[in-house]
Protein backbone atom coordinates (compact mmCIF):
# COMPACT_ATOMS: atom_id res chain seq x y z
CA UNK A 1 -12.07 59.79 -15.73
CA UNK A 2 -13.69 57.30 -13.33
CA UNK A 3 -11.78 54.73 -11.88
CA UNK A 4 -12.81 51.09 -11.18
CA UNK A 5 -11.09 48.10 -9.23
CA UNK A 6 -12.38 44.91 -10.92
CA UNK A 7 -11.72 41.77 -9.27
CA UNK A 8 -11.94 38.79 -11.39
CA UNK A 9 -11.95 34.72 -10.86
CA UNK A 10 -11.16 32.55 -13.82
CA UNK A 11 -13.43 29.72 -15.03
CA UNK A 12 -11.95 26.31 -15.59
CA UNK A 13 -11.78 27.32 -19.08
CA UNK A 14 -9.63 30.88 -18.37
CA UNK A 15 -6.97 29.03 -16.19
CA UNK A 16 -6.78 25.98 -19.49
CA UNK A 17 -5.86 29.58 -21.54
CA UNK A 18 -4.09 31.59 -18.46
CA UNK A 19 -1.59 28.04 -18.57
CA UNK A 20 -0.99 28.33 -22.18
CA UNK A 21 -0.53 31.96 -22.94
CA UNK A 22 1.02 32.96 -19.33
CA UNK A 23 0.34 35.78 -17.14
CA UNK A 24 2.03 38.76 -18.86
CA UNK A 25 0.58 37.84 -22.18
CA UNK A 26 -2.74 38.08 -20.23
CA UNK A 27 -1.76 41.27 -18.78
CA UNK A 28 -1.29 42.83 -22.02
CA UNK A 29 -4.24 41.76 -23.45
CA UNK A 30 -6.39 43.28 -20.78
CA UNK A 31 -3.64 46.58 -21.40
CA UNK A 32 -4.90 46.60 -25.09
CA UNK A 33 -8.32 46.16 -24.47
CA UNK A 34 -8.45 49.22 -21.88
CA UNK A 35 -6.35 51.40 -24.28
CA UNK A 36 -8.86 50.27 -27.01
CA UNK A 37 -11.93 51.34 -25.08
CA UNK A 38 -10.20 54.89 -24.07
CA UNK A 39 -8.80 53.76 -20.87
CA UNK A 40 -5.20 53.08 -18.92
CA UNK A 41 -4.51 50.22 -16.68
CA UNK A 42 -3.04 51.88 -13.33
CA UNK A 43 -2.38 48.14 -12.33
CA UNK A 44 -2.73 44.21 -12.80
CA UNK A 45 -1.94 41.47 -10.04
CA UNK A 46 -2.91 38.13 -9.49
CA UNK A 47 -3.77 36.98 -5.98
CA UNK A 48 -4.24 34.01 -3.96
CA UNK A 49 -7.66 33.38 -2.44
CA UNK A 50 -11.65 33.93 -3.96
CA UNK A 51 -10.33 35.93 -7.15
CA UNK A 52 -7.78 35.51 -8.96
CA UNK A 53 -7.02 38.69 -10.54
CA UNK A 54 -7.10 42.30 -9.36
CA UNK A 55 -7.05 45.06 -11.88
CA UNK A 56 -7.53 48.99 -11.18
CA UNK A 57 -8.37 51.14 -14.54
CA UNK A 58 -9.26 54.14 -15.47
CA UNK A 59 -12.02 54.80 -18.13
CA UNK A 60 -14.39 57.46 -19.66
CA UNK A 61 -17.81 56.82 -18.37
CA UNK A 62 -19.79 53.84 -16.36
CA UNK A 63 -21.20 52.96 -19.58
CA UNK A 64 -17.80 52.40 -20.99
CA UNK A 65 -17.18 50.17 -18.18
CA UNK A 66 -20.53 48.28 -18.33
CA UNK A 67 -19.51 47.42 -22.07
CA UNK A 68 -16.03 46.12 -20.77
CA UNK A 69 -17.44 43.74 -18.27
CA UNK A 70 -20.41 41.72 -19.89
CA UNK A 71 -17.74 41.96 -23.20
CA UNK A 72 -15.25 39.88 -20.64
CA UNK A 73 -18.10 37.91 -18.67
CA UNK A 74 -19.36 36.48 -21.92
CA UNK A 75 -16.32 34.90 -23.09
CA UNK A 76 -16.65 32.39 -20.36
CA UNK A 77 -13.08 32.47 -19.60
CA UNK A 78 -14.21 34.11 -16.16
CA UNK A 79 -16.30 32.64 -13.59
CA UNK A 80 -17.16 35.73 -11.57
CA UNK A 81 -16.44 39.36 -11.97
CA UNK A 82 -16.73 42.27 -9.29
CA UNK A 83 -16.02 45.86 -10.29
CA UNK A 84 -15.92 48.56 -7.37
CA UNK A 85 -15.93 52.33 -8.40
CA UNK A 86 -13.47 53.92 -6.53
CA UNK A 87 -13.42 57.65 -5.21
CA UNK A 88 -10.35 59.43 -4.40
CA UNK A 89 -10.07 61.67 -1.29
CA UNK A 90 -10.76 64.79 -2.73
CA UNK A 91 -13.87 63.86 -4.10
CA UNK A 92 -15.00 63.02 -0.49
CA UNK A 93 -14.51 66.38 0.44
CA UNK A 94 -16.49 67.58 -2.08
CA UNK A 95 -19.24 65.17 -1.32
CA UNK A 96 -19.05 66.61 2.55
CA UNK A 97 -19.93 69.87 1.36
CA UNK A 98 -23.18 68.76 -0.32
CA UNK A 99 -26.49 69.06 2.11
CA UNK A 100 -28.47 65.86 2.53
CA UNK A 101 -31.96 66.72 3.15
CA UNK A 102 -32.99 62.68 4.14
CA UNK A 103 -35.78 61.87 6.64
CA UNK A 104 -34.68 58.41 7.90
CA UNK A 105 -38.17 55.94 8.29
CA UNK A 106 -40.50 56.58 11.25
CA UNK A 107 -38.93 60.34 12.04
């Protein structure tokens, strides 16, 4: 299953709710919703600085993960969301053994 980083930053709207429900009750709601869409949640933090919230996940397909974040970025609870697909090591080597066959411009 792929796996994503998502990096989120809450609109003025998601911190009114983040105050009233807390952050664990947050946490698990983002828990149910991955286990709902055929995912797990590796991990959930908040953070100081541009975003708020940092949350790595596994799910099925990019698709699946498309669905997930315009589902999320059309509450309007969130101000900005950034998902990164992540690649683990041994994936790299298998990507080193593929042959490129790329003319870079003007060769």
């Amino acid at each position: 299953m792929p796996k994503y980083l998502i990096s989120a930053s809450y609109s003025s709207d998601g911190v009114k709710g983040l105050l009233a429900e807390g952050g664990t009750k947050r946490r698990e709601t983002i828990q149910k919703l991955v286990t709902g869409m055929g995912g797990k949640m590796e991990s959930f933090y908040y953070a100081f600085g541009s975003d708020d919230a940092y949350v790595i996940v596994d799910l099925p397909d990019h698709a699946t993960m498309t669905a997930l974040s315009l589902g999320v970025a059309s509450s309007g609870s969130i101000s900005n969301v950034n998902t990164t697909v992540l690649i683990t090591p041994e994936e790299v080597d298998e990507a080193t053994q593929k042959t490129v066959n790329y003319t870079p411009p003007g060769a």
